[in-house]
N, C-alpha and C. Protein backbone atom coordinates (compact mmCIF):
# COMPACT_ATOMS: atom_id res chain seq x y z
N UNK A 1 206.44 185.77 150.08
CA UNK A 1 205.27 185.03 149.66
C UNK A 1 205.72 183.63 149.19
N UNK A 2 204.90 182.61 149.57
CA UNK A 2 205.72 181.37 149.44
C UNK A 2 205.53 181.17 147.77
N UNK A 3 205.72 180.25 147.54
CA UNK A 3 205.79 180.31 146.14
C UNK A 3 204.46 179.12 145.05
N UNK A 4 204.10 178.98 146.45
CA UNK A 4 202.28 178.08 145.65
C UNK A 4 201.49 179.52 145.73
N UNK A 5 201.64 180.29 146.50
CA UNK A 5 200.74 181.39 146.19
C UNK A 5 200.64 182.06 145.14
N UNK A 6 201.77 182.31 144.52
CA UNK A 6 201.84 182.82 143.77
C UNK A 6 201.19 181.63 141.83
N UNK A 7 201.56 180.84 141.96
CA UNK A 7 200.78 179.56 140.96
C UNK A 7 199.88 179.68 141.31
N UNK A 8 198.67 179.71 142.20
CA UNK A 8 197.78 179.18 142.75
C UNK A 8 196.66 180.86 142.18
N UNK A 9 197.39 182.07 142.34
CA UNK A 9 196.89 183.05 142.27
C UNK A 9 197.18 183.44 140.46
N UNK A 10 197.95 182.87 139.49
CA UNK A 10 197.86 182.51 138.40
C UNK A 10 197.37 181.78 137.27
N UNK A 11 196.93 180.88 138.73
CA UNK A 11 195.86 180.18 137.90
C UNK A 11 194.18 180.13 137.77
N UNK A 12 193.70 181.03 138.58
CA UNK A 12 192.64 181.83 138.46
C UNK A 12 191.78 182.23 137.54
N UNK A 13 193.15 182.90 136.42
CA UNK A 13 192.57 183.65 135.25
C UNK A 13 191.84 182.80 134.60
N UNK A 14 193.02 181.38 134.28
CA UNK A 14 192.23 180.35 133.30
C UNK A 14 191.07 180.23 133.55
N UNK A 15 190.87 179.56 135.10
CA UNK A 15 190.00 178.73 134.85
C UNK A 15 188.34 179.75 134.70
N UNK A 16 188.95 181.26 134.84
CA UNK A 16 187.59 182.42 134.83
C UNK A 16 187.36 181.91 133.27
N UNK A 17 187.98 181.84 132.07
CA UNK A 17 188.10 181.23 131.01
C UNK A 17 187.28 180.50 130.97
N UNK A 18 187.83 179.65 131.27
CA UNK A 18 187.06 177.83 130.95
C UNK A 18 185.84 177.98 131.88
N UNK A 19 185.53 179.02 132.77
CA UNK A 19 183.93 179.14 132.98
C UNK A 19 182.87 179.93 131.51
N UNK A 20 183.98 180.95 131.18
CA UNK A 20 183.01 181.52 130.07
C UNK A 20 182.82 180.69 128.98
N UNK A 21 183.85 180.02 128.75
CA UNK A 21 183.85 178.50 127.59
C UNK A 21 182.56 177.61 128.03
N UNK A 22 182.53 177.29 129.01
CA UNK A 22 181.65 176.47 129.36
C UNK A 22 180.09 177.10 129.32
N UNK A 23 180.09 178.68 129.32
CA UNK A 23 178.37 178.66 129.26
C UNK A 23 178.39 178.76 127.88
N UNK A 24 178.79 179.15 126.84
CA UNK A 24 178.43 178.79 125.58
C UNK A 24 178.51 176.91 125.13
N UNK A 25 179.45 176.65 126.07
CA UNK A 25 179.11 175.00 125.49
C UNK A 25 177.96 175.15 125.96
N UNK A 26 177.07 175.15 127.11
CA UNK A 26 176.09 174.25 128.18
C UNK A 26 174.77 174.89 127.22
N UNK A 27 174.97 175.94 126.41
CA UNK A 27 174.53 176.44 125.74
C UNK A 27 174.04 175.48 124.10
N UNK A 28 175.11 175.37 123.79
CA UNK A 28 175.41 174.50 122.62
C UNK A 28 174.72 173.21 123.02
N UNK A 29 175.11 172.78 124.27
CA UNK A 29 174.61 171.24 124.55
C UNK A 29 172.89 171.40 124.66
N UNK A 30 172.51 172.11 125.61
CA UNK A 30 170.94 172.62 125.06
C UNK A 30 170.33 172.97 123.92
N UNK A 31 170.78 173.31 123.29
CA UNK A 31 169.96 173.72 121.70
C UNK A 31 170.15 171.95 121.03
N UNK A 32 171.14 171.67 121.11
CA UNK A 32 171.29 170.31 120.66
C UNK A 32 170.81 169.29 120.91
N UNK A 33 170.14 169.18 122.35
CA UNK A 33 169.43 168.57 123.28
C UNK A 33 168.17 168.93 122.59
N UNK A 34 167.86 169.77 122.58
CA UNK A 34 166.26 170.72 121.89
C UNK A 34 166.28 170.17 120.86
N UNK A 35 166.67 169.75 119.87
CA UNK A 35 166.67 169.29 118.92
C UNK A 35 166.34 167.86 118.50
N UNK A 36 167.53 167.33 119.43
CA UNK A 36 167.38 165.93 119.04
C UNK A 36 165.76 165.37 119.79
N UNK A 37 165.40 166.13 120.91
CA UNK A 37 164.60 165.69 121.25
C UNK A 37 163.27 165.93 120.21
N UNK A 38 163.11 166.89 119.51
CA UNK A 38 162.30 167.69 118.39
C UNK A 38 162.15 166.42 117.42
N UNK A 39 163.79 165.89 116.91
CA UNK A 39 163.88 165.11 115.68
C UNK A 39 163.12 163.79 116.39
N UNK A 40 163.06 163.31 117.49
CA UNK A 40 162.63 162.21 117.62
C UNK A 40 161.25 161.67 117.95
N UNK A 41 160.48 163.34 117.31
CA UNK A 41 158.81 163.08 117.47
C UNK A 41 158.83 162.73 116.25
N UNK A 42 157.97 161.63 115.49
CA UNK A 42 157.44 161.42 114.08
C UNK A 42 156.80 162.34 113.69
N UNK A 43 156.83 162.69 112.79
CA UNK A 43 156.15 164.03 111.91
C UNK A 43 154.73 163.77 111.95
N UNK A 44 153.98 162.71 111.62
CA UNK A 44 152.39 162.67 111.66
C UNK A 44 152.50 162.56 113.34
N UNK A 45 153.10 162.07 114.44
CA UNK A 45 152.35 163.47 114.95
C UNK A 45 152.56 164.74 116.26
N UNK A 46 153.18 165.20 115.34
CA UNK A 46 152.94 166.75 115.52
C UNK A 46 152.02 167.35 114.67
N UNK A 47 151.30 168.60 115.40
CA UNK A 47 150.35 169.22 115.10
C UNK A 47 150.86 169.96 114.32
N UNK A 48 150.46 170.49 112.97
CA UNK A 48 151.02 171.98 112.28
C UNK A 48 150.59 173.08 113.04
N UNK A 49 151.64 173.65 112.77
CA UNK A 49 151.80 175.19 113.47
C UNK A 49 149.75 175.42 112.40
N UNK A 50 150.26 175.39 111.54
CA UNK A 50 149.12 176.28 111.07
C UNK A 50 147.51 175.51 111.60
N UNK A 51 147.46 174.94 112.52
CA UNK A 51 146.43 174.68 112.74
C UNK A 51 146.63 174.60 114.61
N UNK A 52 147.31 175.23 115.27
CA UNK A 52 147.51 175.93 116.50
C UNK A 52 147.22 177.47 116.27
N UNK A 53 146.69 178.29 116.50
CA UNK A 53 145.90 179.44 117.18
C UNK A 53 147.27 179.94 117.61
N UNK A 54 146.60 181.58 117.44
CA UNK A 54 147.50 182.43 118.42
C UNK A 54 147.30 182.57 119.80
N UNK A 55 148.34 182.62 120.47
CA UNK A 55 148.03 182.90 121.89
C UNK A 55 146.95 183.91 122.69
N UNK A 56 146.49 184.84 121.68
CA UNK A 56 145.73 185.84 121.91
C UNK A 56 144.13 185.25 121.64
N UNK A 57 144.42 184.38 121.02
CA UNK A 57 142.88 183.84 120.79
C UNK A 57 142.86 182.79 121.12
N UNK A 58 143.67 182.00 121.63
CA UNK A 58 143.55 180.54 122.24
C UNK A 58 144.79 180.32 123.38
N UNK A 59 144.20 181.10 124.68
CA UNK A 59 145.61 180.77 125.54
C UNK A 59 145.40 179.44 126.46
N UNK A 60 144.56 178.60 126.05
CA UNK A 60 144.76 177.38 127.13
C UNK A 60 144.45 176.61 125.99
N UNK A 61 145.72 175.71 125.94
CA UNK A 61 145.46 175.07 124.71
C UNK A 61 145.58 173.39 125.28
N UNK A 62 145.30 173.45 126.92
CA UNK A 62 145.24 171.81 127.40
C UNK A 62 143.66 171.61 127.64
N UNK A 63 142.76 172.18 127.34
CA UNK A 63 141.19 171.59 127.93
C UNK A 63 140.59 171.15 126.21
N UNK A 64 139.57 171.60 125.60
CA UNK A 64 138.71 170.87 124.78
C UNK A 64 139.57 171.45 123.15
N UNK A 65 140.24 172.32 123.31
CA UNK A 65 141.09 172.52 121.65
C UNK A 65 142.16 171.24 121.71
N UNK A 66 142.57 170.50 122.49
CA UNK A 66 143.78 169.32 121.97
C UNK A 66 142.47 168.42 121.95
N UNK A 67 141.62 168.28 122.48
CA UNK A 67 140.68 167.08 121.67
C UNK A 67 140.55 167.13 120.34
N UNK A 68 140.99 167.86 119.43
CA UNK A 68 140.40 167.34 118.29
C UNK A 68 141.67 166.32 117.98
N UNK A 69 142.27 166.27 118.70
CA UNK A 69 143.72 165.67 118.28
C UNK A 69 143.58 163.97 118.81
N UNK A 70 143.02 164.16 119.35
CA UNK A 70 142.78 162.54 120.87
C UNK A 70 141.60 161.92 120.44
N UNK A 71 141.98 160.17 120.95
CA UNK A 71 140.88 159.86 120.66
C UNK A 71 139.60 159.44 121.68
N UNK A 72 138.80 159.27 121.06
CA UNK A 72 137.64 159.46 122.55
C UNK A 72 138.05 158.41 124.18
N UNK A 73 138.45 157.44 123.69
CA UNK A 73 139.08 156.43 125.02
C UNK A 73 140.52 157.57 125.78
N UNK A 74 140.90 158.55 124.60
CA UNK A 74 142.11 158.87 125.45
C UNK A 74 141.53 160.40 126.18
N UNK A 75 140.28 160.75 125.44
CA UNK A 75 139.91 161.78 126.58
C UNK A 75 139.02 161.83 127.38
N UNK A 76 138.58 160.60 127.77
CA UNK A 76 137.89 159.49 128.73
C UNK A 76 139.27 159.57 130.04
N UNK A 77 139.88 159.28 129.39
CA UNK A 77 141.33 158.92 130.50
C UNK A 77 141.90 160.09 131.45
N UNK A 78 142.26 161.12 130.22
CA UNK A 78 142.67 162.17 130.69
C UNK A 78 142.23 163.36 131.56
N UNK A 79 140.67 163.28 131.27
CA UNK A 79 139.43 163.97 131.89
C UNK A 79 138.88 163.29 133.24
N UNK A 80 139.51 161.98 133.61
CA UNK A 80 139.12 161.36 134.83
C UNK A 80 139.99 161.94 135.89
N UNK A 81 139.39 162.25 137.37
CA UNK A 81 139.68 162.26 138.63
C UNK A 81 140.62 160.99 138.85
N UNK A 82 141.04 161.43 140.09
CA UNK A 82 142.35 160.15 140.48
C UNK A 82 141.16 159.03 140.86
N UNK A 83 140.01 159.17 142.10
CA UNK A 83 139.57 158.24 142.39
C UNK A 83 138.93 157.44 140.83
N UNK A 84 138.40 157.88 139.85
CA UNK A 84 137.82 157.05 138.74
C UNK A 84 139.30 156.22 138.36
N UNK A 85 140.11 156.83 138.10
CA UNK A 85 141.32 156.40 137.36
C UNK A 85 141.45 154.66 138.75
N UNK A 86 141.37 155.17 140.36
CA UNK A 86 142.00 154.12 141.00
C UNK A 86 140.78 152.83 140.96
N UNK A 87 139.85 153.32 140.31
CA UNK A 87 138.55 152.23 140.31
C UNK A 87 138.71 151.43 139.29
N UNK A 88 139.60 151.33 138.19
CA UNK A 88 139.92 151.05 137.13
C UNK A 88 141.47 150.44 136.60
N UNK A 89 141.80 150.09 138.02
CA UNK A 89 143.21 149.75 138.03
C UNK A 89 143.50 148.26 138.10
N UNK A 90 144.50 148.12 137.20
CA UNK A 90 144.93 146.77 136.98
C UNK A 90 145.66 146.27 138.22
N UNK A 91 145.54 145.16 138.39
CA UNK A 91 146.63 144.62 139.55
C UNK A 91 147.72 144.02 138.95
N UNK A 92 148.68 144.06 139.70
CA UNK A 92 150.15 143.62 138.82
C UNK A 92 150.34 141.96 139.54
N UNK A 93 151.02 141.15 138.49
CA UNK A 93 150.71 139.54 139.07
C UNK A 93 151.45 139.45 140.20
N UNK A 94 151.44 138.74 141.22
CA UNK A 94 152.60 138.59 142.35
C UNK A 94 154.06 137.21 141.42
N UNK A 95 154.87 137.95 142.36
CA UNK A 95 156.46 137.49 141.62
C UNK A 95 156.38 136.47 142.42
């Protein structure tokens, strides 16, 4: 047996290693990711938990329960079809 085979078939084990190392990092890097992205909403505004519903009594929580949160121009916006939205479009200046 030549003798890279044998290195080559030794070095295997590691790197089975440094795969299991790596899903607890990619792991670590996600929760951390989750986070920072969390820390970088301002607190007024996020909604309190205590004024979100349980899932059992409120499972669509994108139609008229986030309005109380929005203001009337923004659920004017959000409630429009594409064609209203393209009737209402700014033109960008020419360069």
């Amino acid at each position: 047996m030549p003798p890279h085979s044998s290195i080559s078939a030794k070095s295997t084990r590691p790197e089975r290693k440094i795969m299991v190392h790596r899903l607890s990092s990619w792991q670590e890097t996600a929760a951390a990711k989750r986070q920072a992205i969390s820390n970088a909403i301002p607190e007024h505004w996020r909604i309190p938990s205590s004024r979100i519903p349980a899932v059992e009594k409120q499972p669509d929580v994108t139609s008229c329960y986030i309005h109380h949160a929005m203001a009337p121009r923004d659920i004017e916006i959000t409630e429009a079809d594409a064609v209203t939205i393209t009737q209402h479009k700014t033109v960008a200046p020419a360069i």
